[in-house]
Protein backbone atom coordinates (compact mmCIF):
# COMPACT_ATOMS: atom_id res chain seq x y z
CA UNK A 1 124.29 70.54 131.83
CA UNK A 2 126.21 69.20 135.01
CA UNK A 3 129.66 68.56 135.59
CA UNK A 4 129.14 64.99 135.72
CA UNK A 5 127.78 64.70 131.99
CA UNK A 6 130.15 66.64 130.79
CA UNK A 7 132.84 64.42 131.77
CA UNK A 8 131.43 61.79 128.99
CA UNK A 9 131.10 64.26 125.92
CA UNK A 10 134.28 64.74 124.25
CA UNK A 11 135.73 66.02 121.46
CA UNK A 12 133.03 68.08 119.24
CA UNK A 13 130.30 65.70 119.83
CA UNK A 14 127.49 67.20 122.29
CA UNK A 15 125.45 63.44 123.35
CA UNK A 16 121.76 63.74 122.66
CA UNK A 17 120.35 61.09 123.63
CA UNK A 18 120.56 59.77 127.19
CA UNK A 19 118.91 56.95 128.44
CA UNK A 20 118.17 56.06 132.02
CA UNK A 21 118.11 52.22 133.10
CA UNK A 22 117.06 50.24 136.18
CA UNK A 23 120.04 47.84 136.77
CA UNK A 24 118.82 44.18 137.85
CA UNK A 25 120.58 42.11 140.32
CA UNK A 26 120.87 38.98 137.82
CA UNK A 27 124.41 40.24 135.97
CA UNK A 28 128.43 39.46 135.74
CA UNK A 29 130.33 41.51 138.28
CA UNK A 30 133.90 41.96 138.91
CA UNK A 31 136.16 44.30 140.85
CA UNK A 32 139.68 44.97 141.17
CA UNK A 33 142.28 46.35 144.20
CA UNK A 34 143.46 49.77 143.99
CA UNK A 35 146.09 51.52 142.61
CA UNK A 36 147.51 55.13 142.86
CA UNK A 37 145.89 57.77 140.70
CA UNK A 38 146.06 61.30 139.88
CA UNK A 39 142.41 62.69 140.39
CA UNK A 40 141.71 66.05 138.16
CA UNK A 41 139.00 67.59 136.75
CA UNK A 42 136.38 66.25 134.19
CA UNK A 43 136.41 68.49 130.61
CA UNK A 44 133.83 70.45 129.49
CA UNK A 45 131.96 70.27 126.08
CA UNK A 46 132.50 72.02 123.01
CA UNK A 47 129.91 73.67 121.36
CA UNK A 48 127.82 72.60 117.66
CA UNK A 49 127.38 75.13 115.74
CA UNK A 50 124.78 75.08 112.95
CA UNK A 51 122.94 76.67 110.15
CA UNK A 52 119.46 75.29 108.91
CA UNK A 53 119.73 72.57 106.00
CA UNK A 54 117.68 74.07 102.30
CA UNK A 55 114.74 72.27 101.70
CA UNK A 56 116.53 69.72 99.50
CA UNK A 57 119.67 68.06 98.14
CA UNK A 58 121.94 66.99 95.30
CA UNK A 59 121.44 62.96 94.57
CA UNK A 60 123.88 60.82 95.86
CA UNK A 61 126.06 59.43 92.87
CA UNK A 62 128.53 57.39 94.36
CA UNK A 63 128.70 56.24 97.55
CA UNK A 64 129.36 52.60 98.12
CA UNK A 65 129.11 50.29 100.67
CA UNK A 66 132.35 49.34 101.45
CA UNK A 67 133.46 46.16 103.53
CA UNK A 68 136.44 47.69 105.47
CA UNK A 69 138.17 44.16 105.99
CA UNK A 70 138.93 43.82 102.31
CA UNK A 71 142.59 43.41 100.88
CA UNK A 72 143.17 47.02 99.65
CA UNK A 73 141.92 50.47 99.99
CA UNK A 74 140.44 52.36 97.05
CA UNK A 75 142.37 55.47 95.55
CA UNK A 76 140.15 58.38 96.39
CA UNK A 77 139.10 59.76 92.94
CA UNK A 78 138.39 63.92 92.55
CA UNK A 79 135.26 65.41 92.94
CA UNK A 80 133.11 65.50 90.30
CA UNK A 81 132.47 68.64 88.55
CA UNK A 82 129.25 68.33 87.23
CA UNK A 83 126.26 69.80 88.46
CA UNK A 84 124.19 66.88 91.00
CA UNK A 85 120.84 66.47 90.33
CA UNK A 86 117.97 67.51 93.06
CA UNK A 87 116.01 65.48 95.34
CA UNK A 88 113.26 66.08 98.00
CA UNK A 89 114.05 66.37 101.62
CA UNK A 90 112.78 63.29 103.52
CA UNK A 91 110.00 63.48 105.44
CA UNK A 92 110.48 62.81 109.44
CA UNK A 93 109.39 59.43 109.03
CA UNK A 94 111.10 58.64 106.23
CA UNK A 95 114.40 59.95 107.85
CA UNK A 96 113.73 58.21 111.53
CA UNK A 97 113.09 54.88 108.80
CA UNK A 98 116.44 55.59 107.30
CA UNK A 99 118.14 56.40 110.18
CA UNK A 100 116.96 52.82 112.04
CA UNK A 101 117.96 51.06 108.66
CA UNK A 102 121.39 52.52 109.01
CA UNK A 103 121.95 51.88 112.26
CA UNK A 104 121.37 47.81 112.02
CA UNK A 105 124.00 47.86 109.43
CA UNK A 106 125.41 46.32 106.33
CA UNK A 107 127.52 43.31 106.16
CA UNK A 108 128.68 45.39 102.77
CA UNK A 109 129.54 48.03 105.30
CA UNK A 110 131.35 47.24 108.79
CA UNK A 111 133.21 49.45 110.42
CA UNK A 112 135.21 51.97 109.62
CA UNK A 113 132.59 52.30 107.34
CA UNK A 114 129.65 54.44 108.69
CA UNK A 115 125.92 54.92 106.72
CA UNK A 116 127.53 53.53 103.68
CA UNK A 117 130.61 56.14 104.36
CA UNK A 118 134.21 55.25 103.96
CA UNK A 119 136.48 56.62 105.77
CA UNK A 120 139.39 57.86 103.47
CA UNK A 121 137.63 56.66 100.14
CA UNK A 122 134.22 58.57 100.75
CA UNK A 123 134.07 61.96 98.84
CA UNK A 124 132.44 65.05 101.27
CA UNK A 125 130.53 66.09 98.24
CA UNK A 126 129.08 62.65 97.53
CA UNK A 127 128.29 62.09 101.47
CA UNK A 128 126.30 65.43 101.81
CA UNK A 129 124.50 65.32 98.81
CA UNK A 130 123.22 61.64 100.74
CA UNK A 131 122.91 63.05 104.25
CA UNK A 132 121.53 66.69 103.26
CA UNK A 133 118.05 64.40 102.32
CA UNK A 134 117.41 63.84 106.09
CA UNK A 135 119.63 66.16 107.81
CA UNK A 136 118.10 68.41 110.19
CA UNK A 137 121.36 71.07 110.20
CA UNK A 138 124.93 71.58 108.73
CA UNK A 139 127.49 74.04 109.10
CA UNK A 140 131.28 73.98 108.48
CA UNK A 141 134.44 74.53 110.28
CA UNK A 142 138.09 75.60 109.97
CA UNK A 143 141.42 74.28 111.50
CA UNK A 144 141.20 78.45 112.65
CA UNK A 145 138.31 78.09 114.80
CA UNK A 146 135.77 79.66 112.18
CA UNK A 147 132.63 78.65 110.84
CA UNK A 148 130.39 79.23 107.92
CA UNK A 149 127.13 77.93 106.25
CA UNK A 150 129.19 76.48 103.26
CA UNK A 151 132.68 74.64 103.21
CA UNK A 152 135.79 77.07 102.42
CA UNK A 153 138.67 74.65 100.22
CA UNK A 154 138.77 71.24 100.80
CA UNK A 155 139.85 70.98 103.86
CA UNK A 156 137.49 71.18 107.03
CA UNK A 157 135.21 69.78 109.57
CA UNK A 158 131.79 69.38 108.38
CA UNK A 159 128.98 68.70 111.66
CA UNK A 160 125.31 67.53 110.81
CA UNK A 161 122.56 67.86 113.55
CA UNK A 162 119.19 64.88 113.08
CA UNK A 163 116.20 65.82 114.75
CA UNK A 164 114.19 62.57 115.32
CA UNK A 165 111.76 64.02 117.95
CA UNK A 166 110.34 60.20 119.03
CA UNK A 167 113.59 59.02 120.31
CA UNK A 168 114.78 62.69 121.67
CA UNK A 169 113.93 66.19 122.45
CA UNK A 170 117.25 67.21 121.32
CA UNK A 171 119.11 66.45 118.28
CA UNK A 172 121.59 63.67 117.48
CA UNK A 173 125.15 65.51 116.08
CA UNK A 174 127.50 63.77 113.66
CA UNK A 175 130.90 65.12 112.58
CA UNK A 176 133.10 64.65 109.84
CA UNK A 177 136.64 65.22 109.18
CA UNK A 178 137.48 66.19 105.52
CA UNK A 179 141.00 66.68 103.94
CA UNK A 180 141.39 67.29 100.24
CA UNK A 181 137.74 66.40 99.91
CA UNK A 182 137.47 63.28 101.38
CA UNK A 183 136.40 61.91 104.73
CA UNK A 184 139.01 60.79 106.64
CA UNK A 185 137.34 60.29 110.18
CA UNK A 186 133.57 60.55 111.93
CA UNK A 187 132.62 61.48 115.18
CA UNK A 188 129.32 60.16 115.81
CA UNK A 189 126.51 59.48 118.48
CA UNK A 190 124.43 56.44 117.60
CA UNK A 191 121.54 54.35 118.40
CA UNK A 192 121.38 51.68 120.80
CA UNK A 193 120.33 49.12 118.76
CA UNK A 194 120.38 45.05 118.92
CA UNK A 195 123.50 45.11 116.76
CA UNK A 196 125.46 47.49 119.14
CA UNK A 197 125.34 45.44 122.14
CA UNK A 198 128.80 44.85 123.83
CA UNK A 199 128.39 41.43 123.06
CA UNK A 200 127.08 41.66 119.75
CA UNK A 201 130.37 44.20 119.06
CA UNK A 202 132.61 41.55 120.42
CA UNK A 203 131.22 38.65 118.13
CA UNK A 204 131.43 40.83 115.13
CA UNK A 205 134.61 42.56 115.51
CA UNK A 206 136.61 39.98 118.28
CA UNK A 207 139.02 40.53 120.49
CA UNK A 208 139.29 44.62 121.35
CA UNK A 209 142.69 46.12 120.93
CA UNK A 210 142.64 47.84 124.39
CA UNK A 211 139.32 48.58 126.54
CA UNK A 212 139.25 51.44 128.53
CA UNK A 213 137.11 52.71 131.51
CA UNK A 214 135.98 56.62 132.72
CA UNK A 215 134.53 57.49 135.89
CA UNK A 216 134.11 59.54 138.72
CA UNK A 217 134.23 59.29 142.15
CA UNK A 218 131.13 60.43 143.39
CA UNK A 219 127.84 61.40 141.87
CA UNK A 220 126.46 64.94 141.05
CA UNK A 221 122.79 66.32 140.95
CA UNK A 222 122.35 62.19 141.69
CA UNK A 223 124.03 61.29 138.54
CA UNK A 224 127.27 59.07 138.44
CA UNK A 225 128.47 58.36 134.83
CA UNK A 226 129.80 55.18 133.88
CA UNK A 227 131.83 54.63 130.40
CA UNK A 228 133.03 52.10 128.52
CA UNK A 229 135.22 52.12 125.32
CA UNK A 230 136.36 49.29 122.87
CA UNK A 231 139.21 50.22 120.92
CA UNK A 232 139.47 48.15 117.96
CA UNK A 233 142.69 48.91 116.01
CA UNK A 234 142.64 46.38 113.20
CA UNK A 235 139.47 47.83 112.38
CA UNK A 236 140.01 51.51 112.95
CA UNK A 237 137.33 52.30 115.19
CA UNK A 238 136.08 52.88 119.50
CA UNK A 239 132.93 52.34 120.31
CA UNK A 240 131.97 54.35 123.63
CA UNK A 241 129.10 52.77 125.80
CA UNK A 242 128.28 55.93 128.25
CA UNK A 243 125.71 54.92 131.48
CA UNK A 244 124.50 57.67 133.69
CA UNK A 245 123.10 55.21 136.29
CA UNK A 246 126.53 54.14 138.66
CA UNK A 247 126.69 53.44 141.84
CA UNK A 248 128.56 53.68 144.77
CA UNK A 249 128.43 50.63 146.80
CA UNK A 250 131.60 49.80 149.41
CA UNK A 251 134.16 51.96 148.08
CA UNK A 252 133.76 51.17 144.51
CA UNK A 253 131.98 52.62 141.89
CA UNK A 254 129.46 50.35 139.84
CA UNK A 255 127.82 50.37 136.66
CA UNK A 256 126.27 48.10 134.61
CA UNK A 257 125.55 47.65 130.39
CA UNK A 258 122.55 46.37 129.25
CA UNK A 259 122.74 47.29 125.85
CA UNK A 260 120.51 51.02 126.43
CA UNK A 261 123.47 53.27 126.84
CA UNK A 262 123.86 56.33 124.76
CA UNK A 263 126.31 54.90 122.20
CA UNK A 264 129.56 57.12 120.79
CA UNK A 265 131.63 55.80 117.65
CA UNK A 266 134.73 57.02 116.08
CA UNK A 267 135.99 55.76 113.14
CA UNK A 268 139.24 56.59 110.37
CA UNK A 269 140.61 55.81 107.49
CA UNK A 270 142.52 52.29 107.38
CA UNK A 271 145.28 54.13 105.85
CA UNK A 272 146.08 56.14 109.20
CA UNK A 273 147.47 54.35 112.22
CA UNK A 274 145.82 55.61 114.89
CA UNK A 275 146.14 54.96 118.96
CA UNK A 276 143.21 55.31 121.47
CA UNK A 277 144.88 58.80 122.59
CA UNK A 278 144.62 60.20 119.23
CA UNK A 279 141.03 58.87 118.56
CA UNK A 280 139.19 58.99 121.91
CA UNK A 281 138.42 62.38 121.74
CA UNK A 282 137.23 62.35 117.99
CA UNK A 283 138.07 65.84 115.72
CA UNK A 284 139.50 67.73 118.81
CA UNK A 285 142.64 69.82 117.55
CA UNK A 286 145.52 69.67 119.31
CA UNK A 287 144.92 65.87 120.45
CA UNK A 288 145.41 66.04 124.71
CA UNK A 289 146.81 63.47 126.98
CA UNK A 290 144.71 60.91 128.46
CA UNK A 291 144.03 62.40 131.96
CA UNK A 292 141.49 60.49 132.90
CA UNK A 293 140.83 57.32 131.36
CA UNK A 294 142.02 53.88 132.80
CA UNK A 295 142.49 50.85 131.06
CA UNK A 296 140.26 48.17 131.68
CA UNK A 297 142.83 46.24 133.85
CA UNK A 298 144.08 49.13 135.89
CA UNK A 299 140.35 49.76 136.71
CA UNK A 300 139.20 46.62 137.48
CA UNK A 301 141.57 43.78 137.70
CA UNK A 302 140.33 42.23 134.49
CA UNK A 303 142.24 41.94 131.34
CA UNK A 304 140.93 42.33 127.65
CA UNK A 305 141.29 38.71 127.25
CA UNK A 306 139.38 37.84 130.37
CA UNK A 307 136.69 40.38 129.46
CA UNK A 308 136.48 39.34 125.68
CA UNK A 309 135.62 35.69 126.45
CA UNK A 310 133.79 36.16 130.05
CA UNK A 311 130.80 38.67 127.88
CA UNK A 312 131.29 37.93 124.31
CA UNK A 313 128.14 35.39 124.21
CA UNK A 314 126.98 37.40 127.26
CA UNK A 315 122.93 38.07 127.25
CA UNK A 316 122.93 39.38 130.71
CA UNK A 317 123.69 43.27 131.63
CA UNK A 318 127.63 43.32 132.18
CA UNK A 319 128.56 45.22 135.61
CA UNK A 320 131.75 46.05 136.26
CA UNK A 321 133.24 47.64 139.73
CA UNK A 322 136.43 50.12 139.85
CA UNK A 323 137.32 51.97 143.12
CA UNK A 324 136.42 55.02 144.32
CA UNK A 325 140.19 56.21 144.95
CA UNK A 326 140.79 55.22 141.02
CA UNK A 327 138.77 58.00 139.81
CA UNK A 328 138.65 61.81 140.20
CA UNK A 329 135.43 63.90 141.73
CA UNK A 330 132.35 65.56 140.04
């Protein structure tokens, strides 16, 4: 793993899939003048532990798909005590099936709402017993730094590994946050699907609360990451498009979206009130400055606004141009 990855996988998420893309000449560009910057070192990532899944799982009871933009928030209820009933593992088809179906989405279940999960409504056991039918691993964490193959209290961080070998030789990892039995946040790395696109995003959700832009200055092993991040507020979610094909061309660093990046989302419960600091780098404990993130205007001369109405009906790949000074070496 280089240097220059790592600098895009935060928190406790390790990105599996990464996908290279020839940039075209025929998309938006724009650039911006410098400003004065404190260069420093990319992060490293953390490390997914895991156990191997049983052979099958508990029926899921009560999950609902929840539209997040709705008046109120439900009162989370206790767990239930009775014992679930059993149901086969799915098959790898079945689960890569699932797993696409997901990923296109609900209208019953925008965001913060994740595979029919609710942040802060959402019961852990009720979510596992639904993921454990296609999960590839799980294995459990404590606010202490310890892990184990089952949960200890109510309280902990719960990480699922999916193995869906046609789309990736390594698997895709998923974490959740759970307090008093409930899910109150997910860290996950998703598909780039039709439905992701930046543009698609911005018609769905509108206006982002703050965009923000990661880079370096150079490339290493001839790889120069290039990330993107919509943080939507009102909706309690970012959305992290991460491109490993930038350039450098005059001074500035470029990269372009074409709607095949590897694809990061974070999403909480409505009830917190969350800022991009406290979010960007998902379940991480203690939360850490921004070091080297930029908003989108600092980077680039363009505002939200500007950016919001130049690419929300965009159909071309969006390039944007930050420079080289801005941004801190491999």
């Amino acid at each position: 793993m280089t240097l220059m990855k790592c600098l895009f996988h935060r928190g406790l998420i390790t990105y599996c899939m990464i996908v290279m893309l020839l940039i075209g000449c025929d998309a938006y560009t724009v650039t911006a003048t410098p400003d004065s910057s404190t260069p420093g070192m990319p992060l490293a990532p953390y490390p997914i532990p895991s156990t191997v899944m049983p052979t099958a799982a508990p029926t899921l009871s009560s999950i609902s798909f929840l539209t997040p933009l709705g008046d109120s928030i439900k009162t989370p209820t206790a767990l239930p005590t009775e014992t679930p009933g059993i149901l086969p593992t799915l098959s790898p088809d079945e689960a890569k099936s699932l797993v696409l179906e997901l990923t296109q989405g609900d209208q019953d279940c925008l965001l913060p709402c994740f595979w029919g999960i609710m942040p802060g409504e959402t019961e852990w056991q009720n979510a596992e017993a639904f993921l454990s039918t296609f999960a590839y691993r799980v294995s459990y964490g404590a606010a202490e730094g310890t892990f184990s193959d089952a949960p200890v209290g109510d309280s902990f961080i719960a990480w699922m590994s999916l193995f869906l070998p046609e789309m990736s030789s390594t698997p895709f990892s998923y974490a959740f946050d759970v307090q008093d039995g409930i899910v109150t946040m997910v860290d996950a790395a998703i598909l780039p699907v039709s439905n992701n696109t930046l543009s698609t995003i911005l018609n769905e959700y509108g206006q982002p609360t703050e965009i923000w832009l990661l880079t370096a200055n150079a490339p290493m092993d001839d790889v120069l990451g290039f990330s993107l991040t919509l943080y939507y507020a009102q909706h309690h979610f970012i959305l992290e498009y991460n491109n490993w094909d930038g350039e450098i061309i005059d001074g500035k660093v470029r990269g372009c979206l074409s709607g095949e990046e590897s694809l990061r989302l974070v999403t909480w419960s409505p009830e917190e009130e969350l800022t991009f600091a406290e979010t960007v780098e998902g379940l991480h404990r203690p939360r850490r400055p921004i070091i080297y993130d930029l908003p989108l205007e600092e980077a680039t001369g363009m505002s939200v606004d500007a950016f919001y109405e130049t690419f929300k009906n965009s159909t071309e790949p969006i390039c944007l141009e930050t420079p080289t000074e801005l941004w801190p070496g491999p």
